[in-house]
C-alpha atoms as a PDB file:
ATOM      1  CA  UNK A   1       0.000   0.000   0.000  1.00  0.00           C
ATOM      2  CA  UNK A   2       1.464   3.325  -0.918  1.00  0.00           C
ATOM      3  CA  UNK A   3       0.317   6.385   1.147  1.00  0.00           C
ATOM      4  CA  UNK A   4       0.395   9.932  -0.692  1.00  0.00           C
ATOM      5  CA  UNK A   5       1.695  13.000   0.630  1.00  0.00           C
ATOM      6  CA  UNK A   6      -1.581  14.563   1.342  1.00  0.00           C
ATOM      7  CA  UNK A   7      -3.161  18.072   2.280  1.00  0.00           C
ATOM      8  CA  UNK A   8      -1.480  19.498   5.392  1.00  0.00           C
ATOM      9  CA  UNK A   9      -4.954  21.202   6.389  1.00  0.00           C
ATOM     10  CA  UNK A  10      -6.970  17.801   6.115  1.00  0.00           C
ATOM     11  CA  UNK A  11      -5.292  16.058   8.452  1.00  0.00           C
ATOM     12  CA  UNK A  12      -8.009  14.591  11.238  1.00  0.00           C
ATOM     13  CA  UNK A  13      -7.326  15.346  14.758  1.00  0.00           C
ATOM     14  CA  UNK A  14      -6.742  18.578  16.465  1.00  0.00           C
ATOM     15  CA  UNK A  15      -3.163  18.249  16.171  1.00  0.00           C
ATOM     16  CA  UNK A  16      -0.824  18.283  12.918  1.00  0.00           C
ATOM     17  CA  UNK A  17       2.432  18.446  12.031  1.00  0.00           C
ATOM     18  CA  UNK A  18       5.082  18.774   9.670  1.00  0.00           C
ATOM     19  CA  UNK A  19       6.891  15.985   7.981  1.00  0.00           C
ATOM     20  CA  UNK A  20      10.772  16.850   8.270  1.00  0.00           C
ATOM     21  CA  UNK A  21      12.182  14.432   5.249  1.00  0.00           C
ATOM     22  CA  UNK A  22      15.852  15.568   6.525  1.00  0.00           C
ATOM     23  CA  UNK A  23      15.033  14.708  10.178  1.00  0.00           C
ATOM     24  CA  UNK A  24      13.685  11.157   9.056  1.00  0.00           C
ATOM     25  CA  UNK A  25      16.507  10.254   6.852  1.00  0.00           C
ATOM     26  CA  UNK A  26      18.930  11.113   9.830  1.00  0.00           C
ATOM     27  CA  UNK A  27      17.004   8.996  12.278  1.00  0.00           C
ATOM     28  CA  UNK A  28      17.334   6.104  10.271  1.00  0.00           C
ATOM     29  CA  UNK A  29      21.021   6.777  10.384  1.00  0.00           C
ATOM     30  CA  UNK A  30      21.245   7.333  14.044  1.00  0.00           C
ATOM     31  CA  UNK A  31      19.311   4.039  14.129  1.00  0.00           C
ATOM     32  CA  UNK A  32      20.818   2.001  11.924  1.00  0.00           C
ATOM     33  CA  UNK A  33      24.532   2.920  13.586  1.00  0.00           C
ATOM     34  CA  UNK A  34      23.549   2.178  17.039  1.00  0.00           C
ATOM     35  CA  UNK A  35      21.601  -0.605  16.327  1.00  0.00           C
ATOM     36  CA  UNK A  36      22.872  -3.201  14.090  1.00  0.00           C
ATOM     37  CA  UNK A  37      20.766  -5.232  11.564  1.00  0.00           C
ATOM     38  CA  UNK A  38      18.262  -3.046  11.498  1.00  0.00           C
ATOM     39  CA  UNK A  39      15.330  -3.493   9.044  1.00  0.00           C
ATOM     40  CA  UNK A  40      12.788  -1.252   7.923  1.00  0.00           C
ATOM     41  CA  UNK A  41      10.425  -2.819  10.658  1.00  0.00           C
ATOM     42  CA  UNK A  42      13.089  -2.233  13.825  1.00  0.00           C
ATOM     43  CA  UNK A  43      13.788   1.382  12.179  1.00  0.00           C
ATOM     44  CA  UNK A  44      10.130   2.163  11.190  1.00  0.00           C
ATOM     45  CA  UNK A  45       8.857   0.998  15.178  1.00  0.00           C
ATOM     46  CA  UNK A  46      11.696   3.353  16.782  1.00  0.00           C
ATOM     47  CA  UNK A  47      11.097   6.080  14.993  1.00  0.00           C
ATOM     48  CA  UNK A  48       7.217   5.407  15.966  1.00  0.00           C
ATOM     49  CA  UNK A  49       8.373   5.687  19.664  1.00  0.00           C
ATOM     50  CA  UNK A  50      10.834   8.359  19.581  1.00  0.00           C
ATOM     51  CA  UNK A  51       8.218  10.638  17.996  1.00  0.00           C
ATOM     52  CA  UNK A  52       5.916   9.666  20.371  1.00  0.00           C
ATOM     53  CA  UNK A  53       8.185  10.422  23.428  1.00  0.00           C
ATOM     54  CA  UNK A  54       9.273  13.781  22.114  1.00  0.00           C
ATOM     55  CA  UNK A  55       5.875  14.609  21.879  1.00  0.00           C
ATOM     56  CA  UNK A  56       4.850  13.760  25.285  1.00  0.00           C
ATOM     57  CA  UNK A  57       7.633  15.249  26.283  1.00  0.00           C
ATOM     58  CA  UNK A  58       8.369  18.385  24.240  1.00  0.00           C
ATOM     59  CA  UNK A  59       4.742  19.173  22.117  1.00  0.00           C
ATOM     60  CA  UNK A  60       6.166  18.041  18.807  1.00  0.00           C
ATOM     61  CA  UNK A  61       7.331  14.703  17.558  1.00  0.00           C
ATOM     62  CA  UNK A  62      10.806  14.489  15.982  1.00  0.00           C
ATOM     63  CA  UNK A  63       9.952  13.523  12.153  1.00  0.00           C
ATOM     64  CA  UNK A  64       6.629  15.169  11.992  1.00  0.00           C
ATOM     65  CA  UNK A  65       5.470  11.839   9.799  1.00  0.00           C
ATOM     66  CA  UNK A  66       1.951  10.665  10.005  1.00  0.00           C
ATOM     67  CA  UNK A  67       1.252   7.459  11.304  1.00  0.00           C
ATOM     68  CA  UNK A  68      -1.260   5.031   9.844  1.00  0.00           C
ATOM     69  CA  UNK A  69      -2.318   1.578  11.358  1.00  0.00           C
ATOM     70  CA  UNK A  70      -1.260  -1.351   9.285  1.00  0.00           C
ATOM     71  CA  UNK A  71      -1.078  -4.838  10.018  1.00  0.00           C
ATOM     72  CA  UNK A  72       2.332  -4.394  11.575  1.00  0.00           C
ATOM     73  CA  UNK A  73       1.580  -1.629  13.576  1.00  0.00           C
ATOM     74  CA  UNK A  74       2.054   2.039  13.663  1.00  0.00           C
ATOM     75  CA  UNK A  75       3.778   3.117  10.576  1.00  0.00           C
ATOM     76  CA  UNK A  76       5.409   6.360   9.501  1.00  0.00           C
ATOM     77  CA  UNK A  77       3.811   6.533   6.151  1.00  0.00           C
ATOM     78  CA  UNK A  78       5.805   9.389   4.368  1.00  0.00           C
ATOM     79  CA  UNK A  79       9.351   7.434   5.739  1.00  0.00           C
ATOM     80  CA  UNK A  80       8.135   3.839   4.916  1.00  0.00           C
ATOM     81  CA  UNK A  81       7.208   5.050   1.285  1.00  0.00           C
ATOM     82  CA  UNK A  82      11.214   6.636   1.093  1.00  0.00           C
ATOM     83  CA  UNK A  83      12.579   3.589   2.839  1.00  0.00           C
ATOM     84  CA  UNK A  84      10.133   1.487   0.215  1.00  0.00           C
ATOM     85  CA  UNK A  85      12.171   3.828  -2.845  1.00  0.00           C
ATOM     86  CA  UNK A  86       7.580   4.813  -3.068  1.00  0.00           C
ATOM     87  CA  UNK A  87       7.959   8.183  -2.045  1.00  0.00           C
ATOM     88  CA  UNK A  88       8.253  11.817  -3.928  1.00  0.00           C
ATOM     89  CA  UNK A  89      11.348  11.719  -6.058  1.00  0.00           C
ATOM     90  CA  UNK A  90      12.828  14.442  -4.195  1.00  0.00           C
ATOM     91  CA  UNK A  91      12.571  12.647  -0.626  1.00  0.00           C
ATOM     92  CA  UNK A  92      13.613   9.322  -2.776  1.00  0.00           C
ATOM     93  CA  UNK A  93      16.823  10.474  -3.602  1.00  0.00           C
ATOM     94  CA  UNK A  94      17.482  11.964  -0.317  1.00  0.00           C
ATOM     95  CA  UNK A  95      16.990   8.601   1.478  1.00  0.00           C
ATOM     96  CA  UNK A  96      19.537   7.060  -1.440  1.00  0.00           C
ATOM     97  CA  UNK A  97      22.460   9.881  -0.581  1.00  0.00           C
ATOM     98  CA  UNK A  98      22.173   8.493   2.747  1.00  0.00           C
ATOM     99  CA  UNK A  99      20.703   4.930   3.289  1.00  0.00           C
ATOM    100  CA  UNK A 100      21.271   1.663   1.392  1.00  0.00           C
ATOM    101  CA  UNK A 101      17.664  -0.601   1.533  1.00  0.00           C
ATOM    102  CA  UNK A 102      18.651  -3.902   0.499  1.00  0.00           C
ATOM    103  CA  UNK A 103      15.438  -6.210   0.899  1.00  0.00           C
ATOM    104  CA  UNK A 104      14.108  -4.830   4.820  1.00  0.00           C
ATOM    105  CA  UNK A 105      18.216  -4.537   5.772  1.00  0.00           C
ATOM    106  CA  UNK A 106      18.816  -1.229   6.268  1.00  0.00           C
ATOM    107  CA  UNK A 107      22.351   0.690   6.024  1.00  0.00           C
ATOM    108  CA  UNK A 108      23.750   4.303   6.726  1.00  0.00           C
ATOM    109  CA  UNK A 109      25.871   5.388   3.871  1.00  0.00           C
ATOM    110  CA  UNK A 110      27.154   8.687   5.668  1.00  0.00           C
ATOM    111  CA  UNK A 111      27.388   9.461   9.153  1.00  0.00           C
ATOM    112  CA  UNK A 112      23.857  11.439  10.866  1.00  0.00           C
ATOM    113  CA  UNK A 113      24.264  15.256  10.557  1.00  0.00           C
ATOM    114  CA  UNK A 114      23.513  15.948  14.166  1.00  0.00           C
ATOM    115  CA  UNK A 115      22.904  18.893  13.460  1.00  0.00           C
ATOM    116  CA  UNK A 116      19.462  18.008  11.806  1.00  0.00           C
ATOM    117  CA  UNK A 117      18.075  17.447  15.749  1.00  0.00           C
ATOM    118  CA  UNK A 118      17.368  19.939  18.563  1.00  0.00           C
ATOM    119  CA  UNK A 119      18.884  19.092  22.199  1.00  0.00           C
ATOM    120  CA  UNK A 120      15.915  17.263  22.941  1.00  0.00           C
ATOM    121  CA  UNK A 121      15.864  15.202  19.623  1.00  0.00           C
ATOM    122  CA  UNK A 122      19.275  13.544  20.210  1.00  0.00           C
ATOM    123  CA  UNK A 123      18.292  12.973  24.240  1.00  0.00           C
ATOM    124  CA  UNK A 124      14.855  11.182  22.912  1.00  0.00           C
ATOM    125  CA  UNK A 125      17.149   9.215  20.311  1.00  0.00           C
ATOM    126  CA  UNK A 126      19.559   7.956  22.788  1.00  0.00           C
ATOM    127  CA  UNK A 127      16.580   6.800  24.986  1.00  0.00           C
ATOM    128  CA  UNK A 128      14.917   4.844  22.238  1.00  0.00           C
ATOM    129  CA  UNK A 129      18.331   3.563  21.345  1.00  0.00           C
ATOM    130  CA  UNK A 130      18.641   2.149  25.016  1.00  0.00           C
ATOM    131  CA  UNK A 131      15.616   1.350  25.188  1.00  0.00           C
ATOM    132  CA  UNK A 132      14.611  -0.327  22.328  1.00  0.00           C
ATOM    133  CA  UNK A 133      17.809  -1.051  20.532  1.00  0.00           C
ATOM    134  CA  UNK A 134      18.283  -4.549  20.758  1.00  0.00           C
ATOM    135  CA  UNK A 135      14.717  -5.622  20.559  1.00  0.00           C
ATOM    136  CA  UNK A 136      13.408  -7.820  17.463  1.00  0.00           C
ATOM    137  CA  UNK A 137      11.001  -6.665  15.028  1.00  0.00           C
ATOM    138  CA  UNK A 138       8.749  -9.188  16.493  1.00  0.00           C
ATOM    139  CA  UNK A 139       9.807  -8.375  19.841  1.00  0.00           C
ATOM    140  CA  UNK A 140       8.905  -4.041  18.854  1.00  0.00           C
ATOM    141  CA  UNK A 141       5.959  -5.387  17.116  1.00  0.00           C
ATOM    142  CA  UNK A 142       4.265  -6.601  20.147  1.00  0.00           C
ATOM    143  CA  UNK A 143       5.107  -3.566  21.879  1.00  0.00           C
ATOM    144  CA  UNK A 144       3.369  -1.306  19.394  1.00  0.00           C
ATOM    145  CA  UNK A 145       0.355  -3.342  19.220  1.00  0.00           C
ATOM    146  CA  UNK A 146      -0.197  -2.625  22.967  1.00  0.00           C
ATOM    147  CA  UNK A 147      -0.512   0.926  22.424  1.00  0.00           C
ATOM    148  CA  UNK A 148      -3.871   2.924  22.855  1.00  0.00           C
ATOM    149  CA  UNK A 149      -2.952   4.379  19.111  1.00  0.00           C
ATOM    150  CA  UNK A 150      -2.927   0.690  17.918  1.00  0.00           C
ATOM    151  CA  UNK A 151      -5.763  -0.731  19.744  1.00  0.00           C
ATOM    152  CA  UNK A 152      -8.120   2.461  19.254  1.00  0.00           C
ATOM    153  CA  UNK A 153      -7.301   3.440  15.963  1.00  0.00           C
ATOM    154  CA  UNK A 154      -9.263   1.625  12.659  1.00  0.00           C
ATOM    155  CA  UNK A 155      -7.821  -0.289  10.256  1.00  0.00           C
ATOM    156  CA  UNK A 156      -5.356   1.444   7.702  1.00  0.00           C
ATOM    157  CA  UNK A 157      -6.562   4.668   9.168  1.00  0.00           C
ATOM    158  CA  UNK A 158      -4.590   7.688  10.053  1.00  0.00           C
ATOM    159  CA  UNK A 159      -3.472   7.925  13.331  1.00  0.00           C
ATOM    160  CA  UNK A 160      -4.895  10.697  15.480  1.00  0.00           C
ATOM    161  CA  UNK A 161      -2.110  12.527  17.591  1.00  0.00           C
ATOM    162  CA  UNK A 162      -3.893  12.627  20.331  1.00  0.00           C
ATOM    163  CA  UNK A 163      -4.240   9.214  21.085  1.00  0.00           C
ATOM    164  CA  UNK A 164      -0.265   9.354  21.848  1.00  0.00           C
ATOM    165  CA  UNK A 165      -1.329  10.851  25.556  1.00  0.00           C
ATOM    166  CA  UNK A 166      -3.821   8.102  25.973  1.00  0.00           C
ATOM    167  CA  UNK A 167      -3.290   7.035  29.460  1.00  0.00           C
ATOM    168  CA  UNK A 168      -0.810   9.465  30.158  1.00  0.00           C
ATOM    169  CA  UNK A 169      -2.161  12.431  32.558  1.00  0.00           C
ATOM    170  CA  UNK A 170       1.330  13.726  32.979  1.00  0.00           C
ATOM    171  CA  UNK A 171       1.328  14.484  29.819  1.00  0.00           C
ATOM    172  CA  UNK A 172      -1.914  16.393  29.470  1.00  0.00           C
ATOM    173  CA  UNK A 173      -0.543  20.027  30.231  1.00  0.00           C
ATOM    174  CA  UNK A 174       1.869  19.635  27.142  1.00  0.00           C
ATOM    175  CA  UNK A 175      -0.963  18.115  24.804  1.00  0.00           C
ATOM    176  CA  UNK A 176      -3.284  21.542  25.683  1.00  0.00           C
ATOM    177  CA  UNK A 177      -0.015  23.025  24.585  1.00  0.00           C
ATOM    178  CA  UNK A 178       0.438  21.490  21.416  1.00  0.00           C
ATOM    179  CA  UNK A 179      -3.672  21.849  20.451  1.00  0.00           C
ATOM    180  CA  UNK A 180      -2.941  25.766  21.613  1.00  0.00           C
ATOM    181  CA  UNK A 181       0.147  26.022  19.415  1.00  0.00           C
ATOM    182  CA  UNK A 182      -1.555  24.881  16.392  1.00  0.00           C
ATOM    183  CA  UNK A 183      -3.327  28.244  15.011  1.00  0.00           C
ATOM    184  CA  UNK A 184       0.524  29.468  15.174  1.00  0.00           C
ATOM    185  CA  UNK A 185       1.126  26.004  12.661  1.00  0.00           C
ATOM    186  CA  UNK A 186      -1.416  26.757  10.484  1.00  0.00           C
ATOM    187  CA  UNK A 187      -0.828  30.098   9.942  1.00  0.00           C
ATOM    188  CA  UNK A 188       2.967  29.720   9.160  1.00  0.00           C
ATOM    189  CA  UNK A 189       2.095  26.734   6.894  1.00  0.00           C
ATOM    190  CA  UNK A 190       2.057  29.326   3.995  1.00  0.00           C
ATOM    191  CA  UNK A 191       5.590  30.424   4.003  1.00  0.00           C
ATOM    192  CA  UNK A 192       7.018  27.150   5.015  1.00  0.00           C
ATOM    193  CA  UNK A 193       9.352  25.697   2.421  1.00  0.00           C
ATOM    194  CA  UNK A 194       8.045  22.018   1.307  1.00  0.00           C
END
């Protein structure tokens, strides 16, 4: 299944976000070095929780990426269509410059321009890499299917961002914060470079 790059201002839920193809692409790098035989499925689940986490944590995730439920899980649609060689040429050949796909195996090419991440990104990364680093796909796959955005979300739907703070009160101040910070999203979308 191949997932479009669709209107920003259509999105469902409360709370959208911007897809940051640079950001992805480094993630996977990050990844793939600290974590070795990674596939598409280990990458696609850690990037799944790191956004989540930085959103929880900090009011944005780190990609931006929308997340649909599959079969598998929770999947970053825009960076499983680039990791897939599906996506917009552009973010196709940005993957390539960076990342080797051989079957699911996935390899860094170049070394992750830190520089890509905020403070927070990198702390979020190294927690997921701890974390969830040495876990399967299977093992991540479980995990995933556990979650309120898995188990309350339809079929090959898109994900709505709130269900990330189900069951997580702490969390609730920086969610209001988020929805609040949202008019300021939509009206820079204009003048945002694509």
């Amino acid at each position: 299944m191949v997932y479009r790059k669709t209107c920003y201002d259509t999105c469902m839920g409360k709370l959208r976000f911007r897809f940051n193809a640079s950001k992805f692409v480094n993630a996977v790098i990050y990844l793939a070095q600290a974590c070795p035989n990674s596939t598409k499925m280990t990458i696609c689940k850690q990037i799944y929780f790191a956004d989540k986490e930085h959103l929880l944590k900090f009011g944005r995730p780190i990609t931006g990426d929308r997340y649909y439920k599959l079969e598998h899980g929770q999947v970053p649609t825009r960076g499983l269509n680039m990791l897939r060689d599906r996506a917009e040429p552009a973010d196709n050949a940005l993957l390539e410059r960076y990342v080797t796909v051989i079957g699911n195996s996935v390899h860094p090419r170049k070394h992750v321009d830190k520089k890509v991440f905020s403070k927070s990104d990198l702390e979020v990364l190294d927690q997921i890499v701890r974390r969830f680093g040495k876990k399967t796909a299977g093992e991540l796959r479980r995990l995933a299917h556990q979650e309120a955005t898995y188990l309350e979300s339809e079929d090959g739907s898109q994900i709505d961002f709130a269900l990330f703070f189900k069951n997580r009160p702490e969390s609730e101040a920086i969610k209001n914060l988020a929805e609040q910070e949202q008019e300021s999203r939509d009206a820079l979308r204009p003048y945002a470079a694509e």
